[in-house]
N, C-alpha and C. Protein backbone atom coordinates (compact mmCIF):
# COMPACT_ATOMS: atom_id res chain seq x y z
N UNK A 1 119.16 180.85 73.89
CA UNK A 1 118.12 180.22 74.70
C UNK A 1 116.85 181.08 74.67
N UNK A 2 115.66 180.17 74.48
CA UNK A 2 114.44 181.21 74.68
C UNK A 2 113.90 180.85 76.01
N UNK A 3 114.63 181.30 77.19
CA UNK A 3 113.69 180.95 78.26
C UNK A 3 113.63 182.60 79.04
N UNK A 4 112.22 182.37 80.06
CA UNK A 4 111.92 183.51 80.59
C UNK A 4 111.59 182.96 82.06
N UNK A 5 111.47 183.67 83.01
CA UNK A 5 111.61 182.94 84.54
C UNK A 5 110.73 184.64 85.53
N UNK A 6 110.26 183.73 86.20
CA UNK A 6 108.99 184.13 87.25
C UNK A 6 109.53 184.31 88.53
N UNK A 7 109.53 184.89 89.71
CA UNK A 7 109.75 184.32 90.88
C UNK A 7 108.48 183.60 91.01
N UNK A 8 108.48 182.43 91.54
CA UNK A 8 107.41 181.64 92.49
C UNK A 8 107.33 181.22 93.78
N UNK A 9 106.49 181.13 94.51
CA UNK A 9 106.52 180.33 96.02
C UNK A 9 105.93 179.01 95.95
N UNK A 10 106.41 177.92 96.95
CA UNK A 10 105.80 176.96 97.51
C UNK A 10 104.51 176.41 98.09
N UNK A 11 103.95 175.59 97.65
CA UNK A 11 102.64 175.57 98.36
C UNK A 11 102.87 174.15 98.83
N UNK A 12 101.63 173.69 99.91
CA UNK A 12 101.84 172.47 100.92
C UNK A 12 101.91 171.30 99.94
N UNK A 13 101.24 171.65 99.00
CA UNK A 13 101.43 170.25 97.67
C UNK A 13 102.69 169.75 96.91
N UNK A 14 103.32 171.18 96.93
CA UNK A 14 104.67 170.97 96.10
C UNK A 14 105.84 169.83 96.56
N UNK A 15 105.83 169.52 94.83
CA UNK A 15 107.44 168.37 94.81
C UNK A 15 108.43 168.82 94.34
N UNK A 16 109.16 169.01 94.95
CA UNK A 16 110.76 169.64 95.06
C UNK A 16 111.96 168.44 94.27
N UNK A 17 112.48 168.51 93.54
CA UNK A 17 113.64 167.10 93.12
C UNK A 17 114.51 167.36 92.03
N UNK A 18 115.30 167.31 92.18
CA UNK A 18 116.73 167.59 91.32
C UNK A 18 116.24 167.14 89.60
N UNK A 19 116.87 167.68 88.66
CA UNK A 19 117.07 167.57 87.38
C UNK A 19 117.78 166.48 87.31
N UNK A 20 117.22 165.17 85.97
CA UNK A 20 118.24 164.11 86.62
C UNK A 20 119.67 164.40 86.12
N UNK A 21 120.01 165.27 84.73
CA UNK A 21 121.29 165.87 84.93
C UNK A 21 121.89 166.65 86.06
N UNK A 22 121.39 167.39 86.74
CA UNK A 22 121.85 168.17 87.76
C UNK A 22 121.96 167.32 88.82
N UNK A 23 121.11 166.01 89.02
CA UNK A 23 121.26 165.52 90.28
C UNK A 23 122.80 164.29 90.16
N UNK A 24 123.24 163.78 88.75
CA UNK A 24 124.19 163.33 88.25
C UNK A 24 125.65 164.76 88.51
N UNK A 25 125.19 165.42 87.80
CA UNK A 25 126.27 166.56 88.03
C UNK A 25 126.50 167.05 89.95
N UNK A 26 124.99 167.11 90.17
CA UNK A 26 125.90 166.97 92.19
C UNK A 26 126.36 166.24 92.51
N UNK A 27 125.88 165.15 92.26
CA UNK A 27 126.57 163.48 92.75
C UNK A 27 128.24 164.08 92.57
N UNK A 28 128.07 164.13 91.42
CA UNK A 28 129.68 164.11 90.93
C UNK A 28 130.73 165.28 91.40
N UNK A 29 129.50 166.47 92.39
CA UNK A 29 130.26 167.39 92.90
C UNK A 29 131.06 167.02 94.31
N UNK A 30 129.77 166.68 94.66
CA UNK A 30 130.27 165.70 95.87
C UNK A 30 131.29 165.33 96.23
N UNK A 31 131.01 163.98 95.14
CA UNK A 31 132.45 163.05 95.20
C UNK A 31 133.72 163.90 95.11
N UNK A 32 133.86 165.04 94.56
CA UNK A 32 135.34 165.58 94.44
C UNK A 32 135.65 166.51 96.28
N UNK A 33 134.45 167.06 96.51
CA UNK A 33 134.86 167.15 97.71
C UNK A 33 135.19 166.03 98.85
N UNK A 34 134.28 165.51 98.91
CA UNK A 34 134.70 163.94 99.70
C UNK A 34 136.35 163.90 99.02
N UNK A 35 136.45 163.48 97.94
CA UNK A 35 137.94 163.16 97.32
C UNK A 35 138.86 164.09 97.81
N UNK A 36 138.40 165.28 98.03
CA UNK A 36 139.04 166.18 98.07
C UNK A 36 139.60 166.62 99.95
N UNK A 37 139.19 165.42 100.59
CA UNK A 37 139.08 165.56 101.96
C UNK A 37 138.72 166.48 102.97
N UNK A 38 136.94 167.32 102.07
CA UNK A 38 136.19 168.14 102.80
C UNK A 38 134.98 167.38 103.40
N UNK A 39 135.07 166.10 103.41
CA UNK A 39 133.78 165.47 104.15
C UNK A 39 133.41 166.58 105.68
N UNK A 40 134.28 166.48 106.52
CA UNK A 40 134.16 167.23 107.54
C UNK A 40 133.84 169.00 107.30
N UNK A 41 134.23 169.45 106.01
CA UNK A 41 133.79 170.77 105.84
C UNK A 41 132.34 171.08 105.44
N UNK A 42 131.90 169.37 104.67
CA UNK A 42 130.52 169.55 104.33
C UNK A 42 129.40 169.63 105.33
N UNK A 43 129.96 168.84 106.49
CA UNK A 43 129.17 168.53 107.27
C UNK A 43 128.42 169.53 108.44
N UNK A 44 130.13 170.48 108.37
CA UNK A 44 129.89 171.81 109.31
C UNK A 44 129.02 172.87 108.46
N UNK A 45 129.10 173.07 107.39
CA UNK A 45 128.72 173.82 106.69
C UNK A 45 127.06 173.65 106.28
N UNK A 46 126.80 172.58 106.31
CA UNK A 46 125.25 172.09 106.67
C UNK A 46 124.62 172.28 107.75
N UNK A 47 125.34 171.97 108.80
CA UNK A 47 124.54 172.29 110.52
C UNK A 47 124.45 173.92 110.37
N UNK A 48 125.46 174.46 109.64
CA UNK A 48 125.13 175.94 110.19
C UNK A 48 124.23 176.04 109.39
N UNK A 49 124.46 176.36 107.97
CA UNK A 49 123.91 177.10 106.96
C UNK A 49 121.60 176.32 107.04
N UNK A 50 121.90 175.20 107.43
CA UNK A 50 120.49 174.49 108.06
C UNK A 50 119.54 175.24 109.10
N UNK A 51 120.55 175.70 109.98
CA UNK A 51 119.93 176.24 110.73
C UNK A 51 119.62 177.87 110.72
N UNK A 52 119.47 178.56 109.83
CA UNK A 52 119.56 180.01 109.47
C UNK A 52 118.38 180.04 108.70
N UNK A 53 117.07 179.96 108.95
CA UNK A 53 115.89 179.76 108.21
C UNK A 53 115.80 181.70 108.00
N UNK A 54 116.15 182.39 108.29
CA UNK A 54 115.56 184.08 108.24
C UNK A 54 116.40 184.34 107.06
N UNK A 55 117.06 184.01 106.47
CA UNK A 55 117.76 184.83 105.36
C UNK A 55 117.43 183.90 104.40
N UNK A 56 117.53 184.25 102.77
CA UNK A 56 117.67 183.32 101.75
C UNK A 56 118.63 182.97 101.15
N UNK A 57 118.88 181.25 101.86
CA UNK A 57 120.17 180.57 101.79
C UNK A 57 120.22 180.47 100.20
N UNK A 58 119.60 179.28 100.22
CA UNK A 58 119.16 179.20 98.56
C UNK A 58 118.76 179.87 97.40
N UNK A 59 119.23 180.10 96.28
CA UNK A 59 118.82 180.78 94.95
C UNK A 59 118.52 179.50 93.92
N UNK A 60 117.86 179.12 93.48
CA UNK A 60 117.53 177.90 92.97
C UNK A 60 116.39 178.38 91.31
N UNK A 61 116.98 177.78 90.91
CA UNK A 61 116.09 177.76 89.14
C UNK A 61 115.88 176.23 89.19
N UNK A 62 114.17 176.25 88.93
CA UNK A 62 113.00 175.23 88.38
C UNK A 62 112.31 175.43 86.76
N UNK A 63 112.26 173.96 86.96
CA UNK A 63 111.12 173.99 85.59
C UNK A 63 110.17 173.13 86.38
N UNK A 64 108.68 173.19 86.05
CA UNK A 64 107.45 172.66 86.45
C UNK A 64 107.76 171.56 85.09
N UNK A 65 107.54 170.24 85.64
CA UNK A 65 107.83 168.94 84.91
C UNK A 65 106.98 167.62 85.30
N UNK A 66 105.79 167.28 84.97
CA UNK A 66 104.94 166.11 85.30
C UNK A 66 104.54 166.48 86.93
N UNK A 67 103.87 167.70 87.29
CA UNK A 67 103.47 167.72 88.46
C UNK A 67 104.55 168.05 89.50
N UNK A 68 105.76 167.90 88.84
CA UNK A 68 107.13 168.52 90.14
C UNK A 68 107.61 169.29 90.06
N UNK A 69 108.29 170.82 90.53
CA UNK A 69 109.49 171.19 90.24
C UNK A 69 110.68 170.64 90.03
N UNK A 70 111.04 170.63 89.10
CA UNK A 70 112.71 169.92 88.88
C UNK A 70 113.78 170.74 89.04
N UNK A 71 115.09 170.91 89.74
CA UNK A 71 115.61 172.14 89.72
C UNK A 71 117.00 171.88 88.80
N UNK A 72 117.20 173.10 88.24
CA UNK A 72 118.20 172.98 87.30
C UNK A 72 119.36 174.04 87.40
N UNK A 73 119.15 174.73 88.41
CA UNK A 73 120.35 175.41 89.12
C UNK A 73 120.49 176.05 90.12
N UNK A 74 121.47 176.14 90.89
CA UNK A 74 121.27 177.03 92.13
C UNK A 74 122.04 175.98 93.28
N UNK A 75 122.09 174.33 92.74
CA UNK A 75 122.27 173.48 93.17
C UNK A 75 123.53 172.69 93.54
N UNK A 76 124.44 173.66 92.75
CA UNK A 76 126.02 173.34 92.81
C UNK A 76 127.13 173.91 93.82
N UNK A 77 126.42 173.87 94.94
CA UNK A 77 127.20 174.34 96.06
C UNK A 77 126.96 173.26 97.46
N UNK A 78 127.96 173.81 98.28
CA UNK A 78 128.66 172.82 99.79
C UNK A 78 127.09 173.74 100.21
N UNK A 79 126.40 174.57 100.16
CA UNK A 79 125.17 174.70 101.34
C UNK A 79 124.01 174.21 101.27
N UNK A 80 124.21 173.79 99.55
CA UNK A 80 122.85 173.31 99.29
C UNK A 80 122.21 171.79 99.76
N UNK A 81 121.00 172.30 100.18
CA UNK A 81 120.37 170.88 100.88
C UNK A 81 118.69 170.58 100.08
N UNK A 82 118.44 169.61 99.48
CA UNK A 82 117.35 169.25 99.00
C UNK A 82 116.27 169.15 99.79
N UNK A 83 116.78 168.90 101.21
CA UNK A 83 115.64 168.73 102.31
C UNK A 83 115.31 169.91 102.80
N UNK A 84 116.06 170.58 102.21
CA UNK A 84 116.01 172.01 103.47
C UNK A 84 115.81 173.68 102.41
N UNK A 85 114.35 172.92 101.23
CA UNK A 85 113.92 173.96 100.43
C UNK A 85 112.15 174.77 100.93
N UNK A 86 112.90 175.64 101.61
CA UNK A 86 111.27 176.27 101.63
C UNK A 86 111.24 178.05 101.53
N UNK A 87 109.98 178.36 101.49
CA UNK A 87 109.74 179.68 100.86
C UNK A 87 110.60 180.96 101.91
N UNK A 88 111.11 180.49 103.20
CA UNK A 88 111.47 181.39 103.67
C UNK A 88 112.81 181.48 103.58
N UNK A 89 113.31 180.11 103.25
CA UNK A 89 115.08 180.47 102.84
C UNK A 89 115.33 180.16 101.37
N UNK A 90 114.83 180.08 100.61
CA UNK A 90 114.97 179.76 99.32
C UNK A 90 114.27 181.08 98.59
N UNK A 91 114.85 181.33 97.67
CA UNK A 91 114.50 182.28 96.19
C UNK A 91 114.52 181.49 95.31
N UNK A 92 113.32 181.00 94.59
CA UNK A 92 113.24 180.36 93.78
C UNK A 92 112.19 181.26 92.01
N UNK A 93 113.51 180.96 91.33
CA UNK A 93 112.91 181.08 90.08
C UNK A 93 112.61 179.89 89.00
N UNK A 94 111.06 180.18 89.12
CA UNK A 94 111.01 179.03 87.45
C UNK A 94 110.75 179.39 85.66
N UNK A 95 111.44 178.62 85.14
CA UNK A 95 111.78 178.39 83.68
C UNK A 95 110.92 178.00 83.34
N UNK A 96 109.91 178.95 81.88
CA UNK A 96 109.63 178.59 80.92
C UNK A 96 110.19 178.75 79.76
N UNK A 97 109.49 177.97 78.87
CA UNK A 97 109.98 178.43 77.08
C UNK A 97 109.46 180.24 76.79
N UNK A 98 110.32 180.72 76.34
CA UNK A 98 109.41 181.97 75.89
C UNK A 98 108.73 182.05 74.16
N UNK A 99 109.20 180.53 73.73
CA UNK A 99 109.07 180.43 72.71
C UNK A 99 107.62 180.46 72.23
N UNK A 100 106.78 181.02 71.43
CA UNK A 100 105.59 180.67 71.51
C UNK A 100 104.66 180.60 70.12
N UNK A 101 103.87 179.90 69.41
CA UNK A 101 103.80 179.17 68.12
C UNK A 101 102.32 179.51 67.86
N UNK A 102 101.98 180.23 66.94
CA UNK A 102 100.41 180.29 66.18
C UNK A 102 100.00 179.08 65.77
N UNK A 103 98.80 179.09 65.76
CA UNK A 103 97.92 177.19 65.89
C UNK A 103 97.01 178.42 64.73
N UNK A 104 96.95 179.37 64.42
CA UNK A 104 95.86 179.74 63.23
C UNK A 104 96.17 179.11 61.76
N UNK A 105 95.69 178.68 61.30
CA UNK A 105 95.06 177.73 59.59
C UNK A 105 96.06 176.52 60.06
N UNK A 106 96.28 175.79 61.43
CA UNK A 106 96.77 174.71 61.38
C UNK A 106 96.07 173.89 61.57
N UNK A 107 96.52 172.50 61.12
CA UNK A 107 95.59 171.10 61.05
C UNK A 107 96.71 170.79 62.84
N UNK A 108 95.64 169.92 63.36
CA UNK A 108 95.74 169.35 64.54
C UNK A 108 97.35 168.36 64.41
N UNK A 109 97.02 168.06 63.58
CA UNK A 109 98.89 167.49 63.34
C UNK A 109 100.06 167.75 63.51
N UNK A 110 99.67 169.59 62.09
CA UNK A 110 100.59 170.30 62.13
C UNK A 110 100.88 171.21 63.84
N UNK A 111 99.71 171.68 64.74
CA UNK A 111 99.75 172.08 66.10
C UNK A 111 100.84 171.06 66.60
N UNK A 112 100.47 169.93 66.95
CA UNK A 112 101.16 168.90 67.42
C UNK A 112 102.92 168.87 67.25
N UNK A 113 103.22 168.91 65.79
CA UNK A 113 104.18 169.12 65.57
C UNK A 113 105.50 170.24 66.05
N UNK A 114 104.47 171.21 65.92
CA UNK A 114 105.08 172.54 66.38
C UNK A 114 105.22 172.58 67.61
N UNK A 115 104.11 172.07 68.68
CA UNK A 115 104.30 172.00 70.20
C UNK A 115 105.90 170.91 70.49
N UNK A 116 105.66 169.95 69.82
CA UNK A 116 106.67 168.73 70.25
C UNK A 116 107.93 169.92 69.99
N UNK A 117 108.10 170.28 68.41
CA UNK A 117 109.82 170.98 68.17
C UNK A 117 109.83 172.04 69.51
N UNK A 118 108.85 172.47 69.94
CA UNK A 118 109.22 173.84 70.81
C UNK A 118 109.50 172.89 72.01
N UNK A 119 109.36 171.89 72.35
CA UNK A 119 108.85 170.90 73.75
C UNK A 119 110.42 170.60 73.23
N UNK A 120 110.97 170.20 72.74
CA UNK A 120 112.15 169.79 71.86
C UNK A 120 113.54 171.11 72.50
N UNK A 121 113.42 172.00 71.92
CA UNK A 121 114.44 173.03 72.06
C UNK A 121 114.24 173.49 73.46
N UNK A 122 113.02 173.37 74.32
CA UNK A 122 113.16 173.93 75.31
C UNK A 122 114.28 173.28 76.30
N UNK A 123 113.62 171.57 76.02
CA UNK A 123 114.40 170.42 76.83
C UNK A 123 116.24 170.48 76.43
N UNK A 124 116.49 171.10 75.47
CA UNK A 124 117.94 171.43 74.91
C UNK A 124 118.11 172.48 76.00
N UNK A 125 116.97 173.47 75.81
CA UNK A 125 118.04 174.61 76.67
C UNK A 125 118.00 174.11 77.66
N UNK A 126 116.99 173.65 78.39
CA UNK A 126 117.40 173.18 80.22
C UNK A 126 118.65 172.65 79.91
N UNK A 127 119.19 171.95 79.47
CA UNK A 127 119.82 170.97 79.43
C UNK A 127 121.51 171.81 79.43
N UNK A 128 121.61 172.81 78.53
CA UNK A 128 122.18 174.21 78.35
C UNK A 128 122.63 174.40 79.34
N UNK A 129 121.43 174.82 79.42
CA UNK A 129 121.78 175.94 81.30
C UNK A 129 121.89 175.38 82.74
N UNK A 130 121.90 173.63 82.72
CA UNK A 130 122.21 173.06 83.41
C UNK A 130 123.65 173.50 83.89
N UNK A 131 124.20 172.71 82.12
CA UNK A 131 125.68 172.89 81.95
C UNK A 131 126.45 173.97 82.63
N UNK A 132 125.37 175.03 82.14
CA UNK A 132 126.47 176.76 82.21
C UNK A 132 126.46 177.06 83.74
N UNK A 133 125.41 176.50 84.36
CA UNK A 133 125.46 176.85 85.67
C UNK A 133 126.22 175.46 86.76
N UNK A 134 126.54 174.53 86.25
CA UNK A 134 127.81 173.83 86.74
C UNK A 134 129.02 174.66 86.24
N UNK A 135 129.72 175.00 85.40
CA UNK A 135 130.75 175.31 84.78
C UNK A 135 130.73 176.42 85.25
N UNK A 136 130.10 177.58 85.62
CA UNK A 136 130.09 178.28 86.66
C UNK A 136 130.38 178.64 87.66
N UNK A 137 129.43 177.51 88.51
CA UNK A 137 130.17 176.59 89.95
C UNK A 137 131.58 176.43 89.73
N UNK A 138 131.73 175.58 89.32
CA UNK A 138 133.12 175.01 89.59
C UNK A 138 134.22 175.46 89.34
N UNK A 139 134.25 176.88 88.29
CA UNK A 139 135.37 177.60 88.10
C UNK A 139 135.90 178.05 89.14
N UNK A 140 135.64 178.19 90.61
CA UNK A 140 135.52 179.20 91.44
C UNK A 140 136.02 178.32 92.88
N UNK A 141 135.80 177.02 92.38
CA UNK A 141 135.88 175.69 93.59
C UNK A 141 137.45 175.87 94.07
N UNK A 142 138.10 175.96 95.07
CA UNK A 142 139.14 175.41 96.01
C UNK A 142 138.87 173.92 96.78
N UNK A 143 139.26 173.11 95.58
CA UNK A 143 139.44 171.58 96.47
C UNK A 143 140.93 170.93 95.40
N UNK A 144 141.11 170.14 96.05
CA UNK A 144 142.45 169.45 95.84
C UNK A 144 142.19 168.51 94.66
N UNK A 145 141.48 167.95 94.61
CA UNK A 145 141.23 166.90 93.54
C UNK A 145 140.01 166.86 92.94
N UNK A 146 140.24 167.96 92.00
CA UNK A 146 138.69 168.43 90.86
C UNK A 146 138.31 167.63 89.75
N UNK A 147 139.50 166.98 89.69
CA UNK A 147 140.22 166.26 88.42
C UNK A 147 139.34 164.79 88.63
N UNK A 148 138.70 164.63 89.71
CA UNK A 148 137.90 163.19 89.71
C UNK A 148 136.61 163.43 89.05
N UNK A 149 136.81 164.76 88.82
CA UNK A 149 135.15 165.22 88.28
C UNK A 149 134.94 164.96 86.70
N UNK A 150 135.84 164.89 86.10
CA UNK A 150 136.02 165.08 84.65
C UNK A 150 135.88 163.78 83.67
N UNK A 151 136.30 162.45 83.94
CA UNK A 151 135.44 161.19 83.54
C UNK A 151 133.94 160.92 83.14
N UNK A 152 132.90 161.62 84.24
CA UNK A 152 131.93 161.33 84.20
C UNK A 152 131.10 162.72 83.46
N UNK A 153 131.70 163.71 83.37
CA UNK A 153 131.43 165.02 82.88
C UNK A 153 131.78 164.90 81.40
N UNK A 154 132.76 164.06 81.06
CA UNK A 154 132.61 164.09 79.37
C UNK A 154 131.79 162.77 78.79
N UNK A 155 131.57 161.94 80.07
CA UNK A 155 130.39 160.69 79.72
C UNK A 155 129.25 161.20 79.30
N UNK A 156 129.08 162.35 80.23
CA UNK A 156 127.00 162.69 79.82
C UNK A 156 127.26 163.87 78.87
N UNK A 157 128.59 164.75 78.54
CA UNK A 157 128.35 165.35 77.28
C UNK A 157 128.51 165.02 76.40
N UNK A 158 129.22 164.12 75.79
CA UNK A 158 129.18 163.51 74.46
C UNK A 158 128.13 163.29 74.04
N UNK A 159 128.17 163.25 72.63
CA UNK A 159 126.89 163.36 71.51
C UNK A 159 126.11 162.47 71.76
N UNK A 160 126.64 161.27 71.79
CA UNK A 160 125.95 159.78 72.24
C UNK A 160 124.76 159.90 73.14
N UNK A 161 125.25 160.69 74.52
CA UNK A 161 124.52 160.90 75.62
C UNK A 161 123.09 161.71 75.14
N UNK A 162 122.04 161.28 76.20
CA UNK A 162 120.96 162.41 76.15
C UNK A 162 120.83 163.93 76.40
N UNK A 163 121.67 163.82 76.90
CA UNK A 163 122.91 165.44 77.73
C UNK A 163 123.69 166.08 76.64
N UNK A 164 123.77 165.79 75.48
CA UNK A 164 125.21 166.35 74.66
C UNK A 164 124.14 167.61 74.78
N UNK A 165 125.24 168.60 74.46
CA UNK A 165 125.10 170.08 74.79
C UNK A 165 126.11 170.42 73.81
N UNK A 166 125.62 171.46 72.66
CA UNK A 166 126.99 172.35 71.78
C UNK A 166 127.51 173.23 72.76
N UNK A 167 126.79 173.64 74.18
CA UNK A 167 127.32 174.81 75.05
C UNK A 167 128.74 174.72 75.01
N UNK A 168 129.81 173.74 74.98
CA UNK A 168 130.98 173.39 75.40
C UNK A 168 131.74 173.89 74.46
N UNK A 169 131.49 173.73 72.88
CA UNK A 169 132.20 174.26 72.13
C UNK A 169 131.78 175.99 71.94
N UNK A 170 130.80 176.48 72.48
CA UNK A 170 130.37 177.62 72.42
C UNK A 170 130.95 178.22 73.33
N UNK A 171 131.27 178.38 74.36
CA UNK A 171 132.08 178.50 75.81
C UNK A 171 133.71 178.37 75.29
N UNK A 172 134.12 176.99 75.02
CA UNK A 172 135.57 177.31 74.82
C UNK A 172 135.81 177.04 73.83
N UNK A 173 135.51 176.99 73.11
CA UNK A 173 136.05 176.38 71.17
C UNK A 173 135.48 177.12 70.19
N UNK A 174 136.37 176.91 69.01
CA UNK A 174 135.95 177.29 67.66
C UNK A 174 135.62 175.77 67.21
N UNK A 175 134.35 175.69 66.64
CA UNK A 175 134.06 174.79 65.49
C UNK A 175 135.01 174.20 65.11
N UNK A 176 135.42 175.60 64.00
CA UNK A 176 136.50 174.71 63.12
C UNK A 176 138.15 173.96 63.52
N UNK A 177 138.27 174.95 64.51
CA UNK A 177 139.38 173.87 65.17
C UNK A 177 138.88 172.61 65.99
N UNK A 178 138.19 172.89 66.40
CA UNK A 178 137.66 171.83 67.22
C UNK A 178 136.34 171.25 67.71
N UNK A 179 135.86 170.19 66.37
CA UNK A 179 135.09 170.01 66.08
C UNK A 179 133.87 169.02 66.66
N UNK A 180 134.03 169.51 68.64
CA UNK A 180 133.56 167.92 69.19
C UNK A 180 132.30 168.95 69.42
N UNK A 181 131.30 168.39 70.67
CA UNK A 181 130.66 169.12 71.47
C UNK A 181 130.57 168.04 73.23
N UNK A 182 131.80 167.87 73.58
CA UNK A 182 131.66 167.44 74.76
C UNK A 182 132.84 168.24 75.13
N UNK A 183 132.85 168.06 76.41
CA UNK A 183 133.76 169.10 77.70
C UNK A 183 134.78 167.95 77.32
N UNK A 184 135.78 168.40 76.52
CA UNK A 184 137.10 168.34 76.49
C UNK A 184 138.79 168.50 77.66
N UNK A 185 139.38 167.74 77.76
CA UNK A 185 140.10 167.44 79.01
C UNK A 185 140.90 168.91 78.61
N UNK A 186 140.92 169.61 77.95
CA UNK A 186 141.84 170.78 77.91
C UNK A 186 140.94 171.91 78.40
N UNK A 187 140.19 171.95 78.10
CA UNK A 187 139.09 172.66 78.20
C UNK A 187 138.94 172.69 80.14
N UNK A 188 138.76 171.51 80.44
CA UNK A 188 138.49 171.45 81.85
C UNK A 188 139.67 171.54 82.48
N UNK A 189 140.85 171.57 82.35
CA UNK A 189 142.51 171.51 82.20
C UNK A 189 142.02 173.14 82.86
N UNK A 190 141.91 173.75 81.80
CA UNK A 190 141.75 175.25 81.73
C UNK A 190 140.42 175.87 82.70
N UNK A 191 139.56 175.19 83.13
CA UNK A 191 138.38 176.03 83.74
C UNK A 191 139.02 175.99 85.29
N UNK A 192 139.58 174.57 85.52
CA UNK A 192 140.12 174.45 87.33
C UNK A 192 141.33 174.65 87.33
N UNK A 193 141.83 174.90 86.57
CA UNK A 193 143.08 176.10 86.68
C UNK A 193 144.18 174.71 87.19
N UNK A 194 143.80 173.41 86.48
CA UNK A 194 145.08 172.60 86.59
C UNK A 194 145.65 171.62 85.37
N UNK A 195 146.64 171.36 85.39
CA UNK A 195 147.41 170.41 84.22
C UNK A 195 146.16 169.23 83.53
N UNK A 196 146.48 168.86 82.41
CA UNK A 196 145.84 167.89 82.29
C UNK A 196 146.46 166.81 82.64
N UNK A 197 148.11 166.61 83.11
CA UNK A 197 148.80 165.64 83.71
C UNK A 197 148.25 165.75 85.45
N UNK A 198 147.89 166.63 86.52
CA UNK A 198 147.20 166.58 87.51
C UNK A 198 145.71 165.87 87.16
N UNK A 199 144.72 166.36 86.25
CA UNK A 199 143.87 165.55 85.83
C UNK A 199 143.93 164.01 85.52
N UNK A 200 144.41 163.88 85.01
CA UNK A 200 144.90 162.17 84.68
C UNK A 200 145.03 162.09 86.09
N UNK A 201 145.87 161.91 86.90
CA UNK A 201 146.41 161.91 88.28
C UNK A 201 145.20 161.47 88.73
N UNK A 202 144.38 162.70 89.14
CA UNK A 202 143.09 162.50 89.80
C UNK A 202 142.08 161.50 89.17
N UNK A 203 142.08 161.18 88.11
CA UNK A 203 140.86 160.11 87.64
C UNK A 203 141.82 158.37 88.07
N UNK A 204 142.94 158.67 87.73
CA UNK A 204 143.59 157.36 87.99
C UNK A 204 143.37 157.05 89.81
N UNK A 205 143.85 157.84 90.68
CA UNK A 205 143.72 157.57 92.11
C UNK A 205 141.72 157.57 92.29
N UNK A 206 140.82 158.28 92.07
CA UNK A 206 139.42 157.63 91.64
C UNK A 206 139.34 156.29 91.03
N UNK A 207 139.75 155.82 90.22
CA UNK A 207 139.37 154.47 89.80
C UNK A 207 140.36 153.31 90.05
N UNK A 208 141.27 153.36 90.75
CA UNK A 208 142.31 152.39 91.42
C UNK A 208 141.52 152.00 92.52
């Protein structure tokens, strides 16, 4: 990845709003706690952690995107609240490309070109480090039914998707044995530390 990151603060103008992968990947965190019959743990865990403005609840990574911050990690946890981002409880770092391209003896075309491929790989790595910082998260999760998470997690990595990411085979695979680049049910078998027969389990009681 060529990215490099700033601390920044908030100003009265700023737009705050989830990555729409990351905001797909909370959705889907969610649901496993709900599934997982922590509705009531989420709820306590919000009134408190809401009300503690003196410390910094939040650690959160942005990219500046059409006038908004978009956030692309920091976001995969029971404390995090979208409403409840400001400069005194939040640490916020933002993502640029560190990639950076000479425009000397270029024709306006060729500039163009070169901006789009770098505009190109950057949008890969967000996309990257979305991933790595869910897979992160969730290694670490205690809930009962993780396994509802994994349907919709190999929907947006597959190649097909706008989301495919090689991170997956880079993380747990060799190429040559295994030649996909989406989060594989063994793979995720192996990160939540359960069967892929408990997995099945959990996507079947989700979609019944």
């Amino acid at each position: 990845m060529k990215l490099s990151a700033k601390t920044i603060s908030l100003n009265s103008n700023s737009t705050v709003k989830l990555h729409p992968l990351a905001r797909r990947l909370y959705q889907v965190l969610m649901e496993a706690y709900i599934s997982s019959d922590k509705s009531t743990y989420l709820k306590n865990v919000s009134n408190y952690f809401g009300n503690r403005v003196e410390i910094p609840i939040h650690n959160i990574s942005v990219i500046f995107k059409d006038g908004s911050y978009e956030i692309i990690g920091g976001c995969f946890s029971p404390i995090f609240d979208l409403n409840d981002i400001s400069n005194e409880n939040t640490v916020i770092l933002s993502y640029t490309t560190s990639q950076g391209h000479d425009t000397k003896n270029k024709t306006d075309e060729q500039v163009k070109r070169v901006k789009k491929r770098i505009q190109d790989k950057f949008d890969q790595d967000v996309i990257d480090f979305i991933y790595m910082d869910y897979i992160r998260a969730i290694s670490i999760l205690s809930l009962s039914k993780p396994g509802v998470m994994y349907s919709e997690i190999r929907e947006l990595s597959q190649a097909k998707s706008k989301y495919s990411s090689a991170v997956w085979n880079e993380i747990f695979g060799n190429e040559d044995e295994s030649p996909i680049n989406y989060f594989s049910q063994k793979d995720f078998s192996m990160l939540i530390g359960k069967t892929r027969f408990t997995v099945n389990n959990h996507n079947k009681v989700k979609n019944d």
